[in-house]
N, C-alpha and C. Protein backbone atom coordinates (compact mmCIF):
# COMPACT_ATOMS: atom_id res chain seq x y z
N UNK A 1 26.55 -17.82 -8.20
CA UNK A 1 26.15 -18.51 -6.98
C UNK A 1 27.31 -19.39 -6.53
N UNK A 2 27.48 -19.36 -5.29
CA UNK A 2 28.52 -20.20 -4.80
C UNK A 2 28.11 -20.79 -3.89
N UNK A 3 28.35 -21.84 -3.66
CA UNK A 3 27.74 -22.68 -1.95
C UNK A 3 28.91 -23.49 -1.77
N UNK A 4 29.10 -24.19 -0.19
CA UNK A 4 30.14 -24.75 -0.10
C UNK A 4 29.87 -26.32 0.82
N UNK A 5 30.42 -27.25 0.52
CA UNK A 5 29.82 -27.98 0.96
C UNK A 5 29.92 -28.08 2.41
N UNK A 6 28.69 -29.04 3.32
CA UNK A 6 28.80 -28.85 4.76
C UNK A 6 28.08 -30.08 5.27
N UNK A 7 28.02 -30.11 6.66
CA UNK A 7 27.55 -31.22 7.38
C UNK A 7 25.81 -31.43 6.55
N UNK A 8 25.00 -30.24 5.83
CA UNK A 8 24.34 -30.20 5.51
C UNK A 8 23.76 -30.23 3.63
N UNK A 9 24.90 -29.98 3.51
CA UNK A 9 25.12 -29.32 2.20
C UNK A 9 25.82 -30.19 1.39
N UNK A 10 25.56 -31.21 0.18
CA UNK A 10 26.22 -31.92 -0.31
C UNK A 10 26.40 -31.59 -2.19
N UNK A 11 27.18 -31.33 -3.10
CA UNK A 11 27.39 -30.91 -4.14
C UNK A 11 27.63 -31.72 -5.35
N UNK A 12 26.64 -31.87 -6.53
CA UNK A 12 26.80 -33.20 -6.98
C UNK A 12 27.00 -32.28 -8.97
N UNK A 13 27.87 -32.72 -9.28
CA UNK A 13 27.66 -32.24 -11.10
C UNK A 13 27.25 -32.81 -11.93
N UNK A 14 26.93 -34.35 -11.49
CA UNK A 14 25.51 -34.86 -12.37
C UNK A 14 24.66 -35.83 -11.41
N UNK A 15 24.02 -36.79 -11.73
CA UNK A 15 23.42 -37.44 -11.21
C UNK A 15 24.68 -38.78 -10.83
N UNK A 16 24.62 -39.14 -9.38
CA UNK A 16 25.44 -40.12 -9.03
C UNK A 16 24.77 -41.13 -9.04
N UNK A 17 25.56 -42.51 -9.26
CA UNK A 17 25.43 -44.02 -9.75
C UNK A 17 24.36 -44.19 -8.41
N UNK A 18 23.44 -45.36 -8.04
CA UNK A 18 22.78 -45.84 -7.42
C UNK A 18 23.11 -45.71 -6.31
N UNK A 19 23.99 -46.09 -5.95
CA UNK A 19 24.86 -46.54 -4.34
C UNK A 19 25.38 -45.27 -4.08
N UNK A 20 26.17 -44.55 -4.66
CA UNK A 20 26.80 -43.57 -4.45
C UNK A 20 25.38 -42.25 -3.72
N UNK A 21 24.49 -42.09 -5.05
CA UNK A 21 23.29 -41.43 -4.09
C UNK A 21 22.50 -41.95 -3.20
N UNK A 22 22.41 -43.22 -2.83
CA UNK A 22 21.92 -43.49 -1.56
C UNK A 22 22.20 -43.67 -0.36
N UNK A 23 23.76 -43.83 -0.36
CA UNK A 23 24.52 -43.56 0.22
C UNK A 23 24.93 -42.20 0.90
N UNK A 24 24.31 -41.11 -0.02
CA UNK A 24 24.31 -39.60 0.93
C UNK A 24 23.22 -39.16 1.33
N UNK A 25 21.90 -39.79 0.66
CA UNK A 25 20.58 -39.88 1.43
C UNK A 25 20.39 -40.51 2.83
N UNK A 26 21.15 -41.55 2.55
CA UNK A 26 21.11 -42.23 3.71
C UNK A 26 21.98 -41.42 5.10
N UNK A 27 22.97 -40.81 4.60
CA UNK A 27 23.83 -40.18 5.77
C UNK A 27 22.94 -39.28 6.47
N UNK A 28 22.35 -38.33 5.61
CA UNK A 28 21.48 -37.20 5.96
C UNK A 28 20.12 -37.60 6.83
N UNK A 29 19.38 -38.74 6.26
CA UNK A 29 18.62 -39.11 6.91
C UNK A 29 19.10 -39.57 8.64
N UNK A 30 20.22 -39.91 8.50
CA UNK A 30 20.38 -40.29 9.60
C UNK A 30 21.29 -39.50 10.63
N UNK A 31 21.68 -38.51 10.60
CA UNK A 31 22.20 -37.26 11.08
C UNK A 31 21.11 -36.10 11.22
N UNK A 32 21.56 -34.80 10.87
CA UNK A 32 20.48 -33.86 11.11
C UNK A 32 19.65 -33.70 9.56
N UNK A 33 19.58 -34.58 9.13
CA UNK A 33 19.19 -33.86 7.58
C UNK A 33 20.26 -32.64 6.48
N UNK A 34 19.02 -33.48 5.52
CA UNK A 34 20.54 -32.14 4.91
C UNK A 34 19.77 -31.66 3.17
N UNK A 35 20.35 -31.27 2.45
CA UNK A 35 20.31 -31.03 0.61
C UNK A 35 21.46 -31.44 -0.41
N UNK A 36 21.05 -32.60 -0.57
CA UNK A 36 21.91 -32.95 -2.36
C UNK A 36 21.14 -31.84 -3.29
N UNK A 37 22.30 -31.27 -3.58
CA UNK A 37 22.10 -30.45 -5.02
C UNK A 37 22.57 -31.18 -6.19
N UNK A 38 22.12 -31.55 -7.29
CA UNK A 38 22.52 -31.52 -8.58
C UNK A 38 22.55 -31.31 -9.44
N UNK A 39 23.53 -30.80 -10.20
CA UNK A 39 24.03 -29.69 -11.54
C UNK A 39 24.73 -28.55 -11.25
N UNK A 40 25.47 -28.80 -9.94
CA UNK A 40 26.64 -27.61 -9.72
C UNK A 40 27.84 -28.22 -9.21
N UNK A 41 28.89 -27.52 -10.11
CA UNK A 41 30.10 -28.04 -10.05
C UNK A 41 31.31 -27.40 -9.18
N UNK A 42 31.59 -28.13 -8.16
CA UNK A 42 31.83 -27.58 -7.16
C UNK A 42 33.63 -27.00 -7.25
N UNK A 43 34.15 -28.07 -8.25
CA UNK A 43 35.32 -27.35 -8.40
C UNK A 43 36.01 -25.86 -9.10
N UNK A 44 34.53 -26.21 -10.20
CA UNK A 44 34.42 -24.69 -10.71
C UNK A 44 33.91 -23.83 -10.08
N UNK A 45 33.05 -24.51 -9.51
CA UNK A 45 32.01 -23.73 -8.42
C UNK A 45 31.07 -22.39 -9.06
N UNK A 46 30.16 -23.33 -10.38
CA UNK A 46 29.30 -22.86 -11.28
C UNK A 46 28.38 -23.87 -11.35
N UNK A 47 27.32 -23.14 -11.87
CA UNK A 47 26.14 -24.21 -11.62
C UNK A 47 26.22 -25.22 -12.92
N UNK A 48 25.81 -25.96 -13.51
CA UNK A 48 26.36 -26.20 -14.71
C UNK A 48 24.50 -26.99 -15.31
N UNK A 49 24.13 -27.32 -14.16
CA UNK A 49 22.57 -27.43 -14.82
C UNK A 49 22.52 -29.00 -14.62
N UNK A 50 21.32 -28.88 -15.12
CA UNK A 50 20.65 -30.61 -15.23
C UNK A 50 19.46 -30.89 -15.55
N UNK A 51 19.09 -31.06 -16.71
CA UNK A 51 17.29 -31.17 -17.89
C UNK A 51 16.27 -31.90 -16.92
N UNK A 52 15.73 -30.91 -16.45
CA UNK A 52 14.29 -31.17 -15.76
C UNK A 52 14.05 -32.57 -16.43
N UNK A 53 13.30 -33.46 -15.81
CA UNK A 53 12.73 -34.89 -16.68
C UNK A 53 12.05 -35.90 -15.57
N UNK A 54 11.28 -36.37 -15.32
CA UNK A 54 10.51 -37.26 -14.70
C UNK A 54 11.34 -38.44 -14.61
N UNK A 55 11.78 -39.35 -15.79
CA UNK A 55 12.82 -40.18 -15.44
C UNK A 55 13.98 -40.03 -14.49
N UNK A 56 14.57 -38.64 -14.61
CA UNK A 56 15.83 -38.50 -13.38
C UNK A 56 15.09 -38.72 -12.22
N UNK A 57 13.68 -38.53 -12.01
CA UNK A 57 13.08 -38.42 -10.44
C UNK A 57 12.51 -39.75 -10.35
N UNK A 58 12.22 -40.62 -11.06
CA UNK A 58 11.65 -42.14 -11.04
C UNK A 58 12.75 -43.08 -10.64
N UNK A 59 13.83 -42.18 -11.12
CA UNK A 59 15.03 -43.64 -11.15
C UNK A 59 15.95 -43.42 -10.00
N UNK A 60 15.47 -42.55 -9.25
CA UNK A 60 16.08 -41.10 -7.76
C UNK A 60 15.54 -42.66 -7.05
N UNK A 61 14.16 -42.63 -7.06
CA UNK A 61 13.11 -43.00 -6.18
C UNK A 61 13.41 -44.42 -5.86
N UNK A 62 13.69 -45.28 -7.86
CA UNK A 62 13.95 -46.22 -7.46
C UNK A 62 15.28 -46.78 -7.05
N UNK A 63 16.27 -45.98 -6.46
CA UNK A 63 17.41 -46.35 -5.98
C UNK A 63 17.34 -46.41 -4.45
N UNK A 64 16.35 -45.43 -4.16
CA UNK A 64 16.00 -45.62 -2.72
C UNK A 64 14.99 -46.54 -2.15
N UNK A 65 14.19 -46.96 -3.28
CA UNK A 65 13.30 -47.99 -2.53
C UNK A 65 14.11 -48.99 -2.84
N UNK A 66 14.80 -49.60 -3.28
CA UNK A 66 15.97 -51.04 -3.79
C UNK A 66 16.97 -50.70 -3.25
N UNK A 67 17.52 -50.21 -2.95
CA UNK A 67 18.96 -49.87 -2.15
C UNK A 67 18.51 -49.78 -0.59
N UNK A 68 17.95 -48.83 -0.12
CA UNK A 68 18.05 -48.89 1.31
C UNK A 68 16.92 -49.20 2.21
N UNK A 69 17.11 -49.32 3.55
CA UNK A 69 16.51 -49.88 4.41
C UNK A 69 16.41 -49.23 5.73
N UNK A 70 15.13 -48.74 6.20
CA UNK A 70 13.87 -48.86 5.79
C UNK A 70 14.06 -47.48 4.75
N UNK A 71 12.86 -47.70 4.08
CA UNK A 71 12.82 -46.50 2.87
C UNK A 71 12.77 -45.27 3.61
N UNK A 72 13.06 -44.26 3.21
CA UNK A 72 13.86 -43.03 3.38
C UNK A 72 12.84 -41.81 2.78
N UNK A 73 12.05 -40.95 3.11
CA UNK A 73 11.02 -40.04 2.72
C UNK A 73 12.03 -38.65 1.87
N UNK A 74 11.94 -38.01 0.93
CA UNK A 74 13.02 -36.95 0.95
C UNK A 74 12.01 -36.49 -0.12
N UNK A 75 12.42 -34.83 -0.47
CA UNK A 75 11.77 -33.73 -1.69
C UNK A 75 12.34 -33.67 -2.56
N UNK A 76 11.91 -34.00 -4.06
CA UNK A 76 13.15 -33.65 -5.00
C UNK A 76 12.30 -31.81 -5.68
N UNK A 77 13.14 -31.48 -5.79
CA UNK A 77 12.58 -29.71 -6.54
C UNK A 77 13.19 -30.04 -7.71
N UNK A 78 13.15 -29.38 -8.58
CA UNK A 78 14.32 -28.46 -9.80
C UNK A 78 13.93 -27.17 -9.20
N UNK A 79 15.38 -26.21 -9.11
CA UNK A 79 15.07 -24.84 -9.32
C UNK A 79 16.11 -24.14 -9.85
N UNK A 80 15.55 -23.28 -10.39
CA UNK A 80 16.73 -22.15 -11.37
C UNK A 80 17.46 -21.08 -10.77
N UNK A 81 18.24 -21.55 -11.17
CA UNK A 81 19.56 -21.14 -10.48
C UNK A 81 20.16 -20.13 -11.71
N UNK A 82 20.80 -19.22 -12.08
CA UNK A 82 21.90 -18.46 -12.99
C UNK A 82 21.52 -18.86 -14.45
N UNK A 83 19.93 -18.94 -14.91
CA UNK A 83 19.23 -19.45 -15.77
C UNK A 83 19.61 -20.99 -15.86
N UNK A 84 19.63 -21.44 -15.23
CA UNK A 84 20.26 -22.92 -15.20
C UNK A 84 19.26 -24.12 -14.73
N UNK A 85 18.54 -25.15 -14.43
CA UNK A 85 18.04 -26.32 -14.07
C UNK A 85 18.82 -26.68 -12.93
N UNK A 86 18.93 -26.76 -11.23
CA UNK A 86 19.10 -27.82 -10.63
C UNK A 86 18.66 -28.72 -9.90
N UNK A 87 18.77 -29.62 -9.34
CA UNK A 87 17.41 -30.95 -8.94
C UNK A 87 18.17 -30.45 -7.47
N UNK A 88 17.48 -30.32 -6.34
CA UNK A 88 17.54 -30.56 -5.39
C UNK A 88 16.69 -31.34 -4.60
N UNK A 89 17.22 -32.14 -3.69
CA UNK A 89 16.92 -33.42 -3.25
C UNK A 89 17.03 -33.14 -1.25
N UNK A 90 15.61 -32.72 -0.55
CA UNK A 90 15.42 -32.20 0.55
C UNK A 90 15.42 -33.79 1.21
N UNK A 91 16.41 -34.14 2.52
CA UNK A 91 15.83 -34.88 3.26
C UNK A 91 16.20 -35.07 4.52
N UNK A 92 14.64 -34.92 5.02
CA UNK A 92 14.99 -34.30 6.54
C UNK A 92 15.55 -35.68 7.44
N UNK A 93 15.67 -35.29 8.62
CA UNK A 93 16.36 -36.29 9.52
C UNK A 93 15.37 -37.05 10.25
N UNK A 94 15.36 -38.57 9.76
CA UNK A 94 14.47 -39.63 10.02
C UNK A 94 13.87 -39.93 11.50
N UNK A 95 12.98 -40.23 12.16
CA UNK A 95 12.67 -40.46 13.45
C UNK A 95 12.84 -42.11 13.30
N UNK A 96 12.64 -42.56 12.18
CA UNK A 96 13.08 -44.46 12.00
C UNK A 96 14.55 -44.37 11.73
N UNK A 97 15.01 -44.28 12.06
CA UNK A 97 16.69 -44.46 12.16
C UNK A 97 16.99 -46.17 12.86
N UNK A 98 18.54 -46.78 12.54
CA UNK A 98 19.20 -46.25 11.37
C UNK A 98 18.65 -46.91 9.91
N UNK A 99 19.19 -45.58 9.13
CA UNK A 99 18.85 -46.36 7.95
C UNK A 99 20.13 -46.84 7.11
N UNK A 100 20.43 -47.99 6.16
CA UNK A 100 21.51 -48.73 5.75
C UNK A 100 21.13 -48.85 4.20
N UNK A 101 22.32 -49.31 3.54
CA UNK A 101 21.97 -50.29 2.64
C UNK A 101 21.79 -51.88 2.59
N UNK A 102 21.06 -52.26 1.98
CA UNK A 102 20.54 -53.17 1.97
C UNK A 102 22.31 -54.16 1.84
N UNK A 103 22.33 -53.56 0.73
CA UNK A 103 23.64 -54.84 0.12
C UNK A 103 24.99 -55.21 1.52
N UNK A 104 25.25 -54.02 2.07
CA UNK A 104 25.93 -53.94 3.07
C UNK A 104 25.36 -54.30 4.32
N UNK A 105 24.14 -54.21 4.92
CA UNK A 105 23.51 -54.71 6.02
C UNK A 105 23.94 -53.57 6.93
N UNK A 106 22.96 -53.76 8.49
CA UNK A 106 23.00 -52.79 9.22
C UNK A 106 24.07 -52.17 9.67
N UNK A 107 25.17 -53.60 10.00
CA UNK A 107 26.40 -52.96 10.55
C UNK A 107 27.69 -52.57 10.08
N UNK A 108 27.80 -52.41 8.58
CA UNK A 108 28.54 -52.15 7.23
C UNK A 108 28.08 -51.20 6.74
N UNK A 109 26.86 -51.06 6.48
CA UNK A 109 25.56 -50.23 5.38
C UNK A 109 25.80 -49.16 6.15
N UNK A 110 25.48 -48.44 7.27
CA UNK A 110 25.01 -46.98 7.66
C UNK A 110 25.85 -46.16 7.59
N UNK A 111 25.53 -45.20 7.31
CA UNK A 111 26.16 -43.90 6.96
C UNK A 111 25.66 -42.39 8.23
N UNK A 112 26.79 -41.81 8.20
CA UNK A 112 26.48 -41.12 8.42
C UNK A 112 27.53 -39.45 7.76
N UNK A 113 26.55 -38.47 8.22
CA UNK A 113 27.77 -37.03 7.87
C UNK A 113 28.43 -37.00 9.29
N UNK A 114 29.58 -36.37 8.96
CA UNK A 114 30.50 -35.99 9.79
C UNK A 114 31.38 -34.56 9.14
N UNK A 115 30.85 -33.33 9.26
CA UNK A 115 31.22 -31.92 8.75
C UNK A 115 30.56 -32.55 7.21
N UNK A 116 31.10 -32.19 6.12
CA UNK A 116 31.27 -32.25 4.70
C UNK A 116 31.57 -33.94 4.14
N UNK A 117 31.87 -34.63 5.20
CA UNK A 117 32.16 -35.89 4.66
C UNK A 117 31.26 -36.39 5.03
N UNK A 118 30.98 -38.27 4.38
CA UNK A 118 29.94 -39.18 4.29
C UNK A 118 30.88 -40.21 4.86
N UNK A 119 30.12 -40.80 5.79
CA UNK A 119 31.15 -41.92 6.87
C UNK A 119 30.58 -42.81 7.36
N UNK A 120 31.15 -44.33 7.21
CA UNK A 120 30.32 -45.58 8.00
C UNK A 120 30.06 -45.10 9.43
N UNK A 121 29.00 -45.54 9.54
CA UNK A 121 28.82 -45.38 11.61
C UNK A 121 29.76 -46.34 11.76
N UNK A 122 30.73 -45.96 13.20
CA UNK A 122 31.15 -47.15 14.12
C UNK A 122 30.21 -47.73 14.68
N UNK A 123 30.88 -48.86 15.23
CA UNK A 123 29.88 -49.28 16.07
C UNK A 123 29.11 -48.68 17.37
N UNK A 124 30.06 -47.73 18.15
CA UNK A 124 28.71 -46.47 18.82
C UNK A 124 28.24 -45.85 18.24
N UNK A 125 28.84 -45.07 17.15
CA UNK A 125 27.14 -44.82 16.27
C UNK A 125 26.15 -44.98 16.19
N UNK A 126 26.42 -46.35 15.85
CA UNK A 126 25.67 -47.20 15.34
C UNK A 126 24.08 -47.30 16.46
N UNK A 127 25.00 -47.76 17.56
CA UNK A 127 24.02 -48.17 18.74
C UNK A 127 23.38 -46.86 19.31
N UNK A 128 24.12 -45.36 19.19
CA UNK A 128 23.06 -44.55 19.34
C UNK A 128 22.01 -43.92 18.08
N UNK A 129 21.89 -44.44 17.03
CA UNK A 129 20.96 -44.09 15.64
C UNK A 129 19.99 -45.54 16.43
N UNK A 130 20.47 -46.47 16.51
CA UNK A 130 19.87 -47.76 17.41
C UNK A 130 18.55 -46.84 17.95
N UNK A 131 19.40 -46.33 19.50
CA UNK A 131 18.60 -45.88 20.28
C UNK A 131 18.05 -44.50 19.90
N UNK A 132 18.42 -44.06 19.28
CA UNK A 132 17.45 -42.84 18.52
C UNK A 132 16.14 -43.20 18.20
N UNK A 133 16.17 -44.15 16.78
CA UNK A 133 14.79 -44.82 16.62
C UNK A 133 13.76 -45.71 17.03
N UNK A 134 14.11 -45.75 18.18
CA UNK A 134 13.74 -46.34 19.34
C UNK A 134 13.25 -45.71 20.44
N UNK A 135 13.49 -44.25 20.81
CA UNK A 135 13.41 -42.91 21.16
C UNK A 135 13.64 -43.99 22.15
N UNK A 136 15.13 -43.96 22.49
CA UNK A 136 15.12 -44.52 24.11
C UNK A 136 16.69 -43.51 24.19
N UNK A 137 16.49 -42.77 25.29
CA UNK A 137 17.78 -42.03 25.80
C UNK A 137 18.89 -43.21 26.24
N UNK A 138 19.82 -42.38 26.58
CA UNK A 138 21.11 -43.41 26.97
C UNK A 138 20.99 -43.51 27.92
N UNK A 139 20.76 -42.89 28.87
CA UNK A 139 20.66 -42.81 30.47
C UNK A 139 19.32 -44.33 30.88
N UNK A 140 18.40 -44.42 30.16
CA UNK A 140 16.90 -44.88 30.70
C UNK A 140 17.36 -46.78 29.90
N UNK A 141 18.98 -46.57 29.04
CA UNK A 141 19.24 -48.09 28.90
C UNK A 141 20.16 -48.42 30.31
């Protein structure tokens, strides 16, 4: 199996530190949505796995309810891949936008994708994720 990463598509070979995964939840949520995979290694570009366990998905959960703002809805799966375990992590694109981290605040904190990369909003960004969750067009400000 090979996948490559994309505006949608993000590639992880183990579980990332707190900030680091909420930080790509958060991008996705706030762009078009997207899938963290984890347990495939993208430089080898083999799946390499990751032990099904309730704790990896408790401690998923609690990085997103303590890290970001407002909380962030997303699917975690495991599925088998090349007899292998990987956690995939579904999350669609928020109608409460923007969403941030807490520690960084609204206008530091947000993230967004841009192709394959994870990127602070500028400040127009910023103000249209603003007016996104707000469902107010640009034209009707």
């Amino acid at each position: 199996m090979e996948w490559i990463e994309s505006e949608r598509l993000e590639l992880k070979k183990g579980l990332p530190t707190g900030k680091k995964l909420v930080t790509e939840i958060i991008a996705f949520a706030n762009t078009r949505g997207g899938r963290l995979i984890i347990g495939y290694d993208e430089k080898t570009q083999s799946v390499v796995g990751i032990t099904p366990n309730q704790r990896t998905e408790e401690k998923i959960a609690n990085y997103v309810m303590d890290l970001c703002s407002p909380a962030i809805s997303y699917s975690p799966t495991y599925q088998t891949v090349e007899d292998k375990h990987v956690l995939v992590l579904e999350v669609p694109e928020s109608l409460n936008k923007p969403h941030f981290l807490k520690s960084e605040g609204l206008d530091g904190g947000t993230y967004i994708k841009v192709g394959s990369t994870t990127r602070k909003a500028d400040q127009h960004k910023l103000a249209a994720l603003i007016r996104q969750g707000r469902n107010i067009s640009y034209d009707s400000e």
